[in-house]
PDBML (XML) file of the C-alpha atoms, coordinates in Angstrom:
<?xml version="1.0" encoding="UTF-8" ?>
<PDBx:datablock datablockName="MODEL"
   xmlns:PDBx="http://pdbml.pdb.org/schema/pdbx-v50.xsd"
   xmlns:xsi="http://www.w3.org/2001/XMLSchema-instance"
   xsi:schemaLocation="http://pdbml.pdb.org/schema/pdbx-v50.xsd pdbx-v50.xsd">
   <PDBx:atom_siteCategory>
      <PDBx:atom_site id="1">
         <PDBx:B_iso_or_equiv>0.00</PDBx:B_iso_or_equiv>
         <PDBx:Cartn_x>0.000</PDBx:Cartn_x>
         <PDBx:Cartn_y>0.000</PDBx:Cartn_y>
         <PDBx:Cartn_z>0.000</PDBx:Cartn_z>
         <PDBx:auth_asym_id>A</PDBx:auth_asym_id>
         <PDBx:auth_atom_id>CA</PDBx:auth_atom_id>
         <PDBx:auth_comp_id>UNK</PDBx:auth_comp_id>
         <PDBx:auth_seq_id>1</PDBx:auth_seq_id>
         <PDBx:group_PDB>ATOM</PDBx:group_PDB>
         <PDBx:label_alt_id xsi:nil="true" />
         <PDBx:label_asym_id>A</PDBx:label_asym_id>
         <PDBx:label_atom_id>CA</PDBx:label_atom_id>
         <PDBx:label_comp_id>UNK</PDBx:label_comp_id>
         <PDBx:label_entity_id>1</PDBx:label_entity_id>
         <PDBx:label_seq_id>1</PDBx:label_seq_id>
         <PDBx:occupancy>1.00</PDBx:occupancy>
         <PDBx:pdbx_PDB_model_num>1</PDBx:pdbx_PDB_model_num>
         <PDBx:type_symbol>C</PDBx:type_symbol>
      </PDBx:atom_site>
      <PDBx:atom_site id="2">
         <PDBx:B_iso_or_equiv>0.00</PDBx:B_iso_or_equiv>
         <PDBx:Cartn_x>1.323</PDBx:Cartn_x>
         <PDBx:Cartn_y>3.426</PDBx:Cartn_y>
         <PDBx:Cartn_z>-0.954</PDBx:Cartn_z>
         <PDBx:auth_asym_id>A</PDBx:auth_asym_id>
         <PDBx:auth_atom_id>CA</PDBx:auth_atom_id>
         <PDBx:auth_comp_id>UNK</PDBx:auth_comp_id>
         <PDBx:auth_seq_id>2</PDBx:auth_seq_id>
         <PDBx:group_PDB>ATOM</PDBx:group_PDB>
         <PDBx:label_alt_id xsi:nil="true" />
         <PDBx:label_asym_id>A</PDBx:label_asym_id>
         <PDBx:label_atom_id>CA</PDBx:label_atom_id>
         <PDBx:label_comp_id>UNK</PDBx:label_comp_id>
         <PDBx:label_entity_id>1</PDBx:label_entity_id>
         <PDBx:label_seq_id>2</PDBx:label_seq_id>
         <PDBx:occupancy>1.00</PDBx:occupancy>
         <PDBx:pdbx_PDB_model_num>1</PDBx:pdbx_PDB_model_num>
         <PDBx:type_symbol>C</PDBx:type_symbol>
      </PDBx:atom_site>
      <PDBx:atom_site id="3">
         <PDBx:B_iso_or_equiv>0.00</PDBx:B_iso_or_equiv>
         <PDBx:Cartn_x>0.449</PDBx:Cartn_x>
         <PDBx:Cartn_y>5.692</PDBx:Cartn_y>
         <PDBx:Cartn_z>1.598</PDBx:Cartn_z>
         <PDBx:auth_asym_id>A</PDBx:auth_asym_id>
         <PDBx:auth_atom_id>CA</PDBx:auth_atom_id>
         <PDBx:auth_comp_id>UNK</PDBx:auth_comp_id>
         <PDBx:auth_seq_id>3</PDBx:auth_seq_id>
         <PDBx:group_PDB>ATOM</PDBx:group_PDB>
         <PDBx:label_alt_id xsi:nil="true" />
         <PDBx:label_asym_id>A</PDBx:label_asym_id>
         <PDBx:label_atom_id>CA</PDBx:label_atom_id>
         <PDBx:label_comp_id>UNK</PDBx:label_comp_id>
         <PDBx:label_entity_id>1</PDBx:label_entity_id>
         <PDBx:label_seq_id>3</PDBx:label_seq_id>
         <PDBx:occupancy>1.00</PDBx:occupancy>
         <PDBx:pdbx_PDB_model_num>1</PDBx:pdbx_PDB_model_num>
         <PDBx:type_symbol>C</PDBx:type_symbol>
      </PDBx:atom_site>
      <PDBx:atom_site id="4">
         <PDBx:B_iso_or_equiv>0.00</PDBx:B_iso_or_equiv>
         <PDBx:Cartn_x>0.211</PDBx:Cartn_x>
         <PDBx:Cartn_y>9.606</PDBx:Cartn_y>
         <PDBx:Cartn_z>0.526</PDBx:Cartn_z>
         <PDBx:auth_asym_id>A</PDBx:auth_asym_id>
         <PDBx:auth_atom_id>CA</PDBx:auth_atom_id>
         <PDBx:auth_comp_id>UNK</PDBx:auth_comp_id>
         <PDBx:auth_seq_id>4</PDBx:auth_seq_id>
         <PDBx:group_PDB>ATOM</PDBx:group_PDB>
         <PDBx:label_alt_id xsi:nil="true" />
         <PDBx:label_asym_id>A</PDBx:label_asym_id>
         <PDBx:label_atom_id>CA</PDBx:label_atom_id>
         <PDBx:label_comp_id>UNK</PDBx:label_comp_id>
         <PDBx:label_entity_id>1</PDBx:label_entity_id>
         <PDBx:label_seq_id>4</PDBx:label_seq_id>
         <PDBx:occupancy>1.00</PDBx:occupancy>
         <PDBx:pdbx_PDB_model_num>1</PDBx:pdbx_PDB_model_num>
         <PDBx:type_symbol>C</PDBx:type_symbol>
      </PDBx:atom_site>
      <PDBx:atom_site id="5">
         <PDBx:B_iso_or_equiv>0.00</PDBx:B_iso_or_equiv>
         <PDBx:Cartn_x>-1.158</PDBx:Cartn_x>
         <PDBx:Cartn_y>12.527</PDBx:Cartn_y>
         <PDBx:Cartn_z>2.312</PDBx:Cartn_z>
         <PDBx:auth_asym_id>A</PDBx:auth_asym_id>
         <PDBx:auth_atom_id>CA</PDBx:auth_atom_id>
         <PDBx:auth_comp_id>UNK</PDBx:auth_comp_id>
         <PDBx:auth_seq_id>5</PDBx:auth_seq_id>
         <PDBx:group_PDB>ATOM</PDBx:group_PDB>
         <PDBx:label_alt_id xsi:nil="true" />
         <PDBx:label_asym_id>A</PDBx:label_asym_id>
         <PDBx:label_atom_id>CA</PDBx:label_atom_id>
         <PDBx:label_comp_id>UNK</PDBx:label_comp_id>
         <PDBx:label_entity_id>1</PDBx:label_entity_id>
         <PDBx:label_seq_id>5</PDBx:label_seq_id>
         <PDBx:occupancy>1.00</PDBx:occupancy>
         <PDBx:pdbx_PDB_model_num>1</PDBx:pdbx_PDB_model_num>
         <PDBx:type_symbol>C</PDBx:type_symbol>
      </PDBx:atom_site>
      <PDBx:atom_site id="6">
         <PDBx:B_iso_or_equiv>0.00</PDBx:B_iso_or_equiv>
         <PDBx:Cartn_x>-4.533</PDBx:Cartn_x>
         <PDBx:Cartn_y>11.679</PDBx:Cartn_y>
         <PDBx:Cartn_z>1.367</PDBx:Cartn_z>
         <PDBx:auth_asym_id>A</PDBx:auth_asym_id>
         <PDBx:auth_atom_id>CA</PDBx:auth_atom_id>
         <PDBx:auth_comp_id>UNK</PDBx:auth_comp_id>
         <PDBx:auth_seq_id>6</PDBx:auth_seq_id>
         <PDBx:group_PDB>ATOM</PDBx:group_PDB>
         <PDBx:label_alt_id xsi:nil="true" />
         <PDBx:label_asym_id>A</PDBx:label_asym_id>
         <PDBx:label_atom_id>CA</PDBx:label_atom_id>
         <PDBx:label_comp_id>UNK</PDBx:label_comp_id>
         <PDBx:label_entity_id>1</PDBx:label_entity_id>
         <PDBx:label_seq_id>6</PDBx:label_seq_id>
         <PDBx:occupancy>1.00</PDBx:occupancy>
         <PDBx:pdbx_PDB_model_num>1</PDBx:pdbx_PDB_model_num>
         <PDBx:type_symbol>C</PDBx:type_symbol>
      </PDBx:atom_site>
      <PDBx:atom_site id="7">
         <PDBx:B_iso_or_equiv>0.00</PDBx:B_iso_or_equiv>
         <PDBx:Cartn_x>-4.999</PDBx:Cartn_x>
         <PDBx:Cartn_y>8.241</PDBx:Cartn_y>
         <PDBx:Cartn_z>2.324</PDBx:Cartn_z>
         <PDBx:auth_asym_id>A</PDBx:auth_asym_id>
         <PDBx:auth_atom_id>CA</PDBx:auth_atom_id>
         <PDBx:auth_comp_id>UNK</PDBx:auth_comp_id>
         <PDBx:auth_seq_id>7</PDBx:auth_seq_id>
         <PDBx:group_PDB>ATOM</PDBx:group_PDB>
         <PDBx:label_alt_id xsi:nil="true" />
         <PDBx:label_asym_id>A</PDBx:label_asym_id>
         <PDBx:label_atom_id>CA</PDBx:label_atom_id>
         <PDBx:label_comp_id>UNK</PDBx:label_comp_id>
         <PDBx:label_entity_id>1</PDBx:label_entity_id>
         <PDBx:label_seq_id>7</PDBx:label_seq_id>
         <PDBx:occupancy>1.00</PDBx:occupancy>
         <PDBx:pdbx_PDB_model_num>1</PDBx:pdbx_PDB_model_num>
         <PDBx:type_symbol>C</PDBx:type_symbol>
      </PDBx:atom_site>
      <PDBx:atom_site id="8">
         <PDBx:B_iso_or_equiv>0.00</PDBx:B_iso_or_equiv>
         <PDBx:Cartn_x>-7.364</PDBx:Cartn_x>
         <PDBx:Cartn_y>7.640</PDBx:Cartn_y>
         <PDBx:Cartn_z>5.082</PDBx:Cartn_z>
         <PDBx:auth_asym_id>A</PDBx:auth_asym_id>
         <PDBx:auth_atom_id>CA</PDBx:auth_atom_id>
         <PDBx:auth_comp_id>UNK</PDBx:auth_comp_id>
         <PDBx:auth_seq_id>8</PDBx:auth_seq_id>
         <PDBx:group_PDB>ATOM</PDBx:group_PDB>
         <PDBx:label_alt_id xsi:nil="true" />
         <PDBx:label_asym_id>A</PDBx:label_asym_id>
         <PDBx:label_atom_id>CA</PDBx:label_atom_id>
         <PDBx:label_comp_id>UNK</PDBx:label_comp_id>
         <PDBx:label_entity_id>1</PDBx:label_entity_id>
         <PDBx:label_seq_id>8</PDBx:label_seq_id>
         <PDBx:occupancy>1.00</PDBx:occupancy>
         <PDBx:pdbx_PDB_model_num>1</PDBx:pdbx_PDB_model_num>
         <PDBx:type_symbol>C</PDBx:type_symbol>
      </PDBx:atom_site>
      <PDBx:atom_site id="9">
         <PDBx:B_iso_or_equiv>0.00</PDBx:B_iso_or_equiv>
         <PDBx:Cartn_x>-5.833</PDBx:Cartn_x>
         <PDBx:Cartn_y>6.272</PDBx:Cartn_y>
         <PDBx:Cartn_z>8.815</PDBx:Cartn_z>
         <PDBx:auth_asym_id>A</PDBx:auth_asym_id>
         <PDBx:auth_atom_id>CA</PDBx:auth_atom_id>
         <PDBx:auth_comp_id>UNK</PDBx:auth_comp_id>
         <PDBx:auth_seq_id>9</PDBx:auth_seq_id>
         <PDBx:group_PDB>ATOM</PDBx:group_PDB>
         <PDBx:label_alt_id xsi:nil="true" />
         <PDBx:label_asym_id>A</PDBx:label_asym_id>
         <PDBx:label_atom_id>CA</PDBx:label_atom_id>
         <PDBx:label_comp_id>UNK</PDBx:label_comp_id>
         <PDBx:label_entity_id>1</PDBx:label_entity_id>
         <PDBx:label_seq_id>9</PDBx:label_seq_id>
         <PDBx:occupancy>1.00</PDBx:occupancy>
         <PDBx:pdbx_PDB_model_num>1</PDBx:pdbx_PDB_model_num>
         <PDBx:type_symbol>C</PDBx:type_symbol>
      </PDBx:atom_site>
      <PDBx:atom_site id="10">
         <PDBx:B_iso_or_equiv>0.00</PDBx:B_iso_or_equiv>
         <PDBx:Cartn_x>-8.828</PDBx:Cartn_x>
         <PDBx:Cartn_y>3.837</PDBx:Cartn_y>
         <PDBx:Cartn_z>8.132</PDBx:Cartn_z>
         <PDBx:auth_asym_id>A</PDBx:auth_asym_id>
         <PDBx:auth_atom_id>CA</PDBx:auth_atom_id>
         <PDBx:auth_comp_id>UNK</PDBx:auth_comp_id>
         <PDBx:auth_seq_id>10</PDBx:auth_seq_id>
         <PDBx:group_PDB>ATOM</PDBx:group_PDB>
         <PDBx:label_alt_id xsi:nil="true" />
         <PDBx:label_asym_id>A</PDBx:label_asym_id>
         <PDBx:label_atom_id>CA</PDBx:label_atom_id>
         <PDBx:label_comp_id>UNK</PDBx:label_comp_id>
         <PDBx:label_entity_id>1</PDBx:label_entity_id>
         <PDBx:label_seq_id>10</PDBx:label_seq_id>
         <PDBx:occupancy>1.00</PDBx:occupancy>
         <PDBx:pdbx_PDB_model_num>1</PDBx:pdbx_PDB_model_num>
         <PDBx:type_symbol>C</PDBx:type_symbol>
      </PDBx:atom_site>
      <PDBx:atom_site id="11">
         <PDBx:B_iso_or_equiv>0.00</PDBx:B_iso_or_equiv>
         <PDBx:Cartn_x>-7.529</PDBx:Cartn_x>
         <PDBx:Cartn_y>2.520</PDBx:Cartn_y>
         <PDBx:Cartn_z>4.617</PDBx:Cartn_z>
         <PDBx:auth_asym_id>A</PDBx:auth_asym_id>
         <PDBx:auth_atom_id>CA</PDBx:auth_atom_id>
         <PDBx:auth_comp_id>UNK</PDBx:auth_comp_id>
         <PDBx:auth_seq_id>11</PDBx:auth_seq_id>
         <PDBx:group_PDB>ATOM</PDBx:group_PDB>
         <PDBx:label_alt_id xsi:nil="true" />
         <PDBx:label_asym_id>A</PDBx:label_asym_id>
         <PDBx:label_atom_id>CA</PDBx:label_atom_id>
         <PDBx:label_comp_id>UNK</PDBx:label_comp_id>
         <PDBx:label_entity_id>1</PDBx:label_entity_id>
         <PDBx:label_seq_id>11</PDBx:label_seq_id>
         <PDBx:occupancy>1.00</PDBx:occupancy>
         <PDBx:pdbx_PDB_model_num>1</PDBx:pdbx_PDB_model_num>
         <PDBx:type_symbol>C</PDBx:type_symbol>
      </PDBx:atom_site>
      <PDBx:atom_site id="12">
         <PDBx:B_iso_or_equiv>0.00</PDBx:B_iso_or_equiv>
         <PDBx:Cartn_x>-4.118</PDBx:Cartn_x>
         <PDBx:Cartn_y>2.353</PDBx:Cartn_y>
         <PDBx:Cartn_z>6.447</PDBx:Cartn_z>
         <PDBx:auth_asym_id>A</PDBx:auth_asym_id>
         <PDBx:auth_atom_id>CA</PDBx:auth_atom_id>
         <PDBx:auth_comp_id>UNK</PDBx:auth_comp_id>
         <PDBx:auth_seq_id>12</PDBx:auth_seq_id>
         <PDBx:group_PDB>ATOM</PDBx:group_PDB>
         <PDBx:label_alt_id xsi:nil="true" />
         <PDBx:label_asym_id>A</PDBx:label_asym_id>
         <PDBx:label_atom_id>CA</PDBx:label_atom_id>
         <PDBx:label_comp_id>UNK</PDBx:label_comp_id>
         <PDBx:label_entity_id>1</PDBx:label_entity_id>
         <PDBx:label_seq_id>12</PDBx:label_seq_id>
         <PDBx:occupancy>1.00</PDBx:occupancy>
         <PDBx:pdbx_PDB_model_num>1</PDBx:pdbx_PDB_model_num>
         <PDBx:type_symbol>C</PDBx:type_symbol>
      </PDBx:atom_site>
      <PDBx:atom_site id="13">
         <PDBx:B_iso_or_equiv>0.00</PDBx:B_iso_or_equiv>
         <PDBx:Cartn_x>-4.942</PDBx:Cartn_x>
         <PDBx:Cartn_y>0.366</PDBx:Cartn_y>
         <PDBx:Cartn_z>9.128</PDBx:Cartn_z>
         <PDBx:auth_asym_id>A</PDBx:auth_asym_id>
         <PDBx:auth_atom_id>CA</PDBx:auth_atom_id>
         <PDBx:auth_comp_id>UNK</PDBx:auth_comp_id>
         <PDBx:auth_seq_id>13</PDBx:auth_seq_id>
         <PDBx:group_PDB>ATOM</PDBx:group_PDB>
         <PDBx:label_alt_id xsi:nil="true" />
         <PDBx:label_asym_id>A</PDBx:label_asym_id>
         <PDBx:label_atom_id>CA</PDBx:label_atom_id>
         <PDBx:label_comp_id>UNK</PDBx:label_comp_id>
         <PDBx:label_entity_id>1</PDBx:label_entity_id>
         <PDBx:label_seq_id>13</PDBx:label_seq_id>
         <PDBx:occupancy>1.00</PDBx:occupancy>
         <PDBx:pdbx_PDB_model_num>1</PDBx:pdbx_PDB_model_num>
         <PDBx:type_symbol>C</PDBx:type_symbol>
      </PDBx:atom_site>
      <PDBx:atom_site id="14">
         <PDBx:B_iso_or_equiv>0.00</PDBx:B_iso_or_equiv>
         <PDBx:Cartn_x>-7.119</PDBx:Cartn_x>
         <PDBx:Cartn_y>-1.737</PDBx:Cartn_y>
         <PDBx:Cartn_z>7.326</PDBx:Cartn_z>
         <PDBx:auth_asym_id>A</PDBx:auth_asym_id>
         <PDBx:auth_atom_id>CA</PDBx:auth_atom_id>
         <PDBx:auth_comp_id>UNK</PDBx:auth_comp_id>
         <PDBx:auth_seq_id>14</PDBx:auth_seq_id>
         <PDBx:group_PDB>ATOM</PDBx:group_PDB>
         <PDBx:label_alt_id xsi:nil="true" />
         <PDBx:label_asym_id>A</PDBx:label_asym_id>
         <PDBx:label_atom_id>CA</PDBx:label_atom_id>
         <PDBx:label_comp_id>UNK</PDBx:label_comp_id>
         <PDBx:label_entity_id>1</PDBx:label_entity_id>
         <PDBx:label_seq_id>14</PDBx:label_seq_id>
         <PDBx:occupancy>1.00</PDBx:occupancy>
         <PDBx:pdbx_PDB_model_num>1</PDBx:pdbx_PDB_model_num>
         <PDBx:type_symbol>C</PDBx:type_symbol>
      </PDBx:atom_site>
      <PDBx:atom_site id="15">
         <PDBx:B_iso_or_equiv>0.00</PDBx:B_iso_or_equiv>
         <PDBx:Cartn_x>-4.522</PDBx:Cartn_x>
         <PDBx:Cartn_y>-2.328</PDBx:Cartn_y>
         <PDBx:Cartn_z>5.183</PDBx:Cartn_z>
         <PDBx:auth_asym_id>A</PDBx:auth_asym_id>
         <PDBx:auth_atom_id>CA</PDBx:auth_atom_id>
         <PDBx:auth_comp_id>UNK</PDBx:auth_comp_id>
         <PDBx:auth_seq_id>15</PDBx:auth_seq_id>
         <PDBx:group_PDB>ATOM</PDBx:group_PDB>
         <PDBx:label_alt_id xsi:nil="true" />
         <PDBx:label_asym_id>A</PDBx:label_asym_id>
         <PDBx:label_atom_id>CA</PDBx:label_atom_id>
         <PDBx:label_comp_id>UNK</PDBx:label_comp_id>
         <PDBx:label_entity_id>1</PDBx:label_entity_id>
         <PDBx:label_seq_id>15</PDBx:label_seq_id>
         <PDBx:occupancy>1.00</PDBx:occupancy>
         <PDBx:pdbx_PDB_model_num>1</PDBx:pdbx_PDB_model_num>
         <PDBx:type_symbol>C</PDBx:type_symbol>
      </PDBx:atom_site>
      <PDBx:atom_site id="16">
         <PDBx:B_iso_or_equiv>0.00</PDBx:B_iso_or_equiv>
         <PDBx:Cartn_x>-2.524</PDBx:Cartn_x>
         <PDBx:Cartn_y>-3.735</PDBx:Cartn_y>
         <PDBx:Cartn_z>7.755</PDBx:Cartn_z>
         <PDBx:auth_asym_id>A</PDBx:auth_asym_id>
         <PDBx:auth_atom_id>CA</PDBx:auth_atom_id>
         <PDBx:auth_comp_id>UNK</PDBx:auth_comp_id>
         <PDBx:auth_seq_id>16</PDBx:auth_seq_id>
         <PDBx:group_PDB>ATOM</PDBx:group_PDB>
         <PDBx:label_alt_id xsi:nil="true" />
         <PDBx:label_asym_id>A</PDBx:label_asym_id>
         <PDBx:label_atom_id>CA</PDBx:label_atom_id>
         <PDBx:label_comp_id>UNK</PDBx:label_comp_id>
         <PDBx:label_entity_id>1</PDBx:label_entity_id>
         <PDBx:label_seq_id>16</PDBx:label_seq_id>
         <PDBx:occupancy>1.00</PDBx:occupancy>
         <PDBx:pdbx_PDB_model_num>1</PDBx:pdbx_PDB_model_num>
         <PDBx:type_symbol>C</PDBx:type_symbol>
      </PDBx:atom_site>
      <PDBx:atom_site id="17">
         <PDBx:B_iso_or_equiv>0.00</PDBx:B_iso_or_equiv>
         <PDBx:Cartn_x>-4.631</PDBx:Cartn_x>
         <PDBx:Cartn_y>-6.260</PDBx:Cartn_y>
         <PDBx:Cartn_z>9.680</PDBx:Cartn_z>
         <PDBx:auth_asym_id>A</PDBx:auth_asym_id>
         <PDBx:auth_atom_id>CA</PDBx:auth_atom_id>
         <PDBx:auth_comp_id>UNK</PDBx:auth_comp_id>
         <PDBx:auth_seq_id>17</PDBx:auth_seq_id>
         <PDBx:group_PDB>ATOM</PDBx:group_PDB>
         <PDBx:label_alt_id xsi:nil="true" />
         <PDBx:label_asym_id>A</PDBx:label_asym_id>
         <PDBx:label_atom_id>CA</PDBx:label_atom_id>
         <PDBx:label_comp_id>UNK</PDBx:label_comp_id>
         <PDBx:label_entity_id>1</PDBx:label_entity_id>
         <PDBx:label_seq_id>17</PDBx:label_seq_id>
         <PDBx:occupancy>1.00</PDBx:occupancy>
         <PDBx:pdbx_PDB_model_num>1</PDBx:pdbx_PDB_model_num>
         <PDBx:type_symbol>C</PDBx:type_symbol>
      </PDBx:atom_site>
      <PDBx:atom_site id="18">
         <PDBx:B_iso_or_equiv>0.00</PDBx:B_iso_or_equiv>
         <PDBx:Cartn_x>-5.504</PDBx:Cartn_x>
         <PDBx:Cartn_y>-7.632</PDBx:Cartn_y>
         <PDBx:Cartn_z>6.134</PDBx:Cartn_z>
         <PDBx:auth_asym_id>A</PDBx:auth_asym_id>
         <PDBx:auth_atom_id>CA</PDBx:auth_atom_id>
         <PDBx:auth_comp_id>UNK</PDBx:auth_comp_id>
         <PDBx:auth_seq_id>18</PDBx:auth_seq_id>
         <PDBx:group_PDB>ATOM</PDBx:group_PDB>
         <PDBx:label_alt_id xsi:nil="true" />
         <PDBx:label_asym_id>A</PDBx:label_asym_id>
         <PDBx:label_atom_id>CA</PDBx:label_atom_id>
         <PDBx:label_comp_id>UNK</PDBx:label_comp_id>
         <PDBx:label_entity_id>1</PDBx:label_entity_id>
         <PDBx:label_seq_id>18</PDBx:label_seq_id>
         <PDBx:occupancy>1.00</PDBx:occupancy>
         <PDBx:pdbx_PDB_model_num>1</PDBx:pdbx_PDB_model_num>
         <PDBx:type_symbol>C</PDBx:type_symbol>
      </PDBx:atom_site>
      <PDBx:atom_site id="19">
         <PDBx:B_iso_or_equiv>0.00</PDBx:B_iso_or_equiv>
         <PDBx:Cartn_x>-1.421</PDBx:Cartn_x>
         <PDBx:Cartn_y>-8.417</PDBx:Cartn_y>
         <PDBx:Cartn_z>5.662</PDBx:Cartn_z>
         <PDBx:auth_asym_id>A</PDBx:auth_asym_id>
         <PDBx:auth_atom_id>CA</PDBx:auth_atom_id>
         <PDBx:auth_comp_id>UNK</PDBx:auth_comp_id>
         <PDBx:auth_seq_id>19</PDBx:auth_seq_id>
         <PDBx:group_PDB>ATOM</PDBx:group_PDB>
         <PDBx:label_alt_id xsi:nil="true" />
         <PDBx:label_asym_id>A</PDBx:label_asym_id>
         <PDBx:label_atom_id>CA</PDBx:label_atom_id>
         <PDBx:label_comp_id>UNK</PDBx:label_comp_id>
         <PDBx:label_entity_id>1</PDBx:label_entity_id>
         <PDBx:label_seq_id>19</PDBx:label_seq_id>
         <PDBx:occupancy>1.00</PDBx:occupancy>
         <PDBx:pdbx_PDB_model_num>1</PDBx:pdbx_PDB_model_num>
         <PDBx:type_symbol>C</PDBx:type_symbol>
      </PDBx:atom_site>
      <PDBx:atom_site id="20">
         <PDBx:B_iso_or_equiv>0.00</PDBx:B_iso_or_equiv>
         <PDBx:Cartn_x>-1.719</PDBx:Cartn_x>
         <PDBx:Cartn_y>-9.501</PDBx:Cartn_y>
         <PDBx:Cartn_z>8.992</PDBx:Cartn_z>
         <PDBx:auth_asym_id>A</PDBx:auth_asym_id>
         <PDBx:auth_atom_id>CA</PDBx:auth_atom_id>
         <PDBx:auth_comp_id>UNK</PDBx:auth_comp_id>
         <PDBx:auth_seq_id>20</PDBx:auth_seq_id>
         <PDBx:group_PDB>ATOM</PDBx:group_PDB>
         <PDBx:label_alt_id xsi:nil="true" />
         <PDBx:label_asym_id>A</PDBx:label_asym_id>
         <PDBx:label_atom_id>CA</PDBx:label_atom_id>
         <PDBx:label_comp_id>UNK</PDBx:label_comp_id>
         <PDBx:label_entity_id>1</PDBx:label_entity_id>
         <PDBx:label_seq_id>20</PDBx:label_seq_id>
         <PDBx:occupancy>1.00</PDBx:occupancy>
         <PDBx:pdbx_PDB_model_num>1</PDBx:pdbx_PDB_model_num>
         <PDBx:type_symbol>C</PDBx:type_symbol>
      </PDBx:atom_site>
      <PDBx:atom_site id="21">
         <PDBx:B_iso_or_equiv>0.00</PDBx:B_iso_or_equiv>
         <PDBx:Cartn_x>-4.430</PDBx:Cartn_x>
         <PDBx:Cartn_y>-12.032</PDBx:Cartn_y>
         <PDBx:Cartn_z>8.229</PDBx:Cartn_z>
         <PDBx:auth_asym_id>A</PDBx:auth_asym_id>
         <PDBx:auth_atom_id>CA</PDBx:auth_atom_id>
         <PDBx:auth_comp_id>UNK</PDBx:auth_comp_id>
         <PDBx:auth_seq_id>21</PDBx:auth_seq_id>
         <PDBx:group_PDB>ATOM</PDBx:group_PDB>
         <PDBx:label_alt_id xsi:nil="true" />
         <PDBx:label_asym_id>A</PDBx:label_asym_id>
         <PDBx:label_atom_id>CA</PDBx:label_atom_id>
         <PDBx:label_comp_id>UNK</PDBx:label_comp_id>
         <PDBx:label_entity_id>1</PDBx:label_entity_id>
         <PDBx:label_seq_id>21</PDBx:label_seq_id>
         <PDBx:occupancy>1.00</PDBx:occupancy>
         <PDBx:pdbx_PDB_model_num>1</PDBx:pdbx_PDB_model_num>
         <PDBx:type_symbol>C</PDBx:type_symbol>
      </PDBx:atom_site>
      <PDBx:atom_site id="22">
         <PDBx:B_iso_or_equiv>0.00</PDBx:B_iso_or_equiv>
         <PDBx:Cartn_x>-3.298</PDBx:Cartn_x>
         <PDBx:Cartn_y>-13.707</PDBx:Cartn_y>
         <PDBx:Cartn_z>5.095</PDBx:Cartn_z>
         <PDBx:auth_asym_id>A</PDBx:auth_asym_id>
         <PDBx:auth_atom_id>CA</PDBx:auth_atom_id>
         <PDBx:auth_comp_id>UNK</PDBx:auth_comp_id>
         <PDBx:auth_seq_id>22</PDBx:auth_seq_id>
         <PDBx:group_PDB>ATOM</PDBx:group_PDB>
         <PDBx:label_alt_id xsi:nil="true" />
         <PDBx:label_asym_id>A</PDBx:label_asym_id>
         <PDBx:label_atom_id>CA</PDBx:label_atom_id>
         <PDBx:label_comp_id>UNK</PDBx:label_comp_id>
         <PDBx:label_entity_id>1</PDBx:label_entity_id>
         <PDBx:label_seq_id>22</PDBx:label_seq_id>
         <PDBx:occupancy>1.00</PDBx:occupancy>
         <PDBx:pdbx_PDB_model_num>1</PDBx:pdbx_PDB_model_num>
         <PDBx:type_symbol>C</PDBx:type_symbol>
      </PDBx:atom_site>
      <PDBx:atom_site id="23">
         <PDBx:B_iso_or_equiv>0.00</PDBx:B_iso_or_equiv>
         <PDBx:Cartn_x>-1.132</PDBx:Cartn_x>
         <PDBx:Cartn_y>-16.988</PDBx:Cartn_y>
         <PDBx:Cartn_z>5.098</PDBx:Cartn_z>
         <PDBx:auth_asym_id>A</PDBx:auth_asym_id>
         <PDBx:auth_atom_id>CA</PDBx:auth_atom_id>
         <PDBx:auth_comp_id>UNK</PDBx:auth_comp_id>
         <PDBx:auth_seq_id>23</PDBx:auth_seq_id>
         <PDBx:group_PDB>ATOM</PDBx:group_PDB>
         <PDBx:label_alt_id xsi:nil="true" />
         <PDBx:label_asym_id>A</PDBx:label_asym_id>
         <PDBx:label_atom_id>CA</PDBx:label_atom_id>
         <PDBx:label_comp_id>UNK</PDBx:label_comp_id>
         <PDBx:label_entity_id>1</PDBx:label_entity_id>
         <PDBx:label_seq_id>23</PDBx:label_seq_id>
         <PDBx:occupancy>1.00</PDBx:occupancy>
         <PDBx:pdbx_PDB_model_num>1</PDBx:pdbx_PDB_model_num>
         <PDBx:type_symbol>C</PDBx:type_symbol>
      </PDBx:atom_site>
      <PDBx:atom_site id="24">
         <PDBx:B_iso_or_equiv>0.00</PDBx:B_iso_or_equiv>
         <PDBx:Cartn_x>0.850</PDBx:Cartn_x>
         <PDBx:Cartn_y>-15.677</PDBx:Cartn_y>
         <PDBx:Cartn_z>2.148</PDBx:Cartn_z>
         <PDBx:auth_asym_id>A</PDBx:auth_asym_id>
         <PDBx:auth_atom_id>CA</PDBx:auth_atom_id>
         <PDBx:auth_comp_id>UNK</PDBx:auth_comp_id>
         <PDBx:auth_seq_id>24</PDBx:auth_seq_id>
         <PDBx:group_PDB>ATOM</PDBx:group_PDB>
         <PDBx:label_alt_id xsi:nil="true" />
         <PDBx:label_asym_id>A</PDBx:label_asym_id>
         <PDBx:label_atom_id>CA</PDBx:label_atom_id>
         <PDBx:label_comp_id>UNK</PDBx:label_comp_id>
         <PDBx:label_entity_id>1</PDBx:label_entity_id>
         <PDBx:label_seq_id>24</PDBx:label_seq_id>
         <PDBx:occupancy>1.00</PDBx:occupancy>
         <PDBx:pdbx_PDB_model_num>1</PDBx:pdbx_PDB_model_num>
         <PDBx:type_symbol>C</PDBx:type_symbol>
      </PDBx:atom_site>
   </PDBx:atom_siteCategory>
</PDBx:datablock>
């Protein structure tokens, strides 16, 4: 995920509890 000065904490975070949930 690029992250810019427009991308939403939300998008962000979401971003990184779905890496944290895939077996890959």
């Amino acid at each position: 995920l690029v992250v810019e000065k427009e991308t939403a904490l939300a998008e962000i975070e979401d971003a990184f509890r779905s890496f944290l949930c895939r077996e890959d």
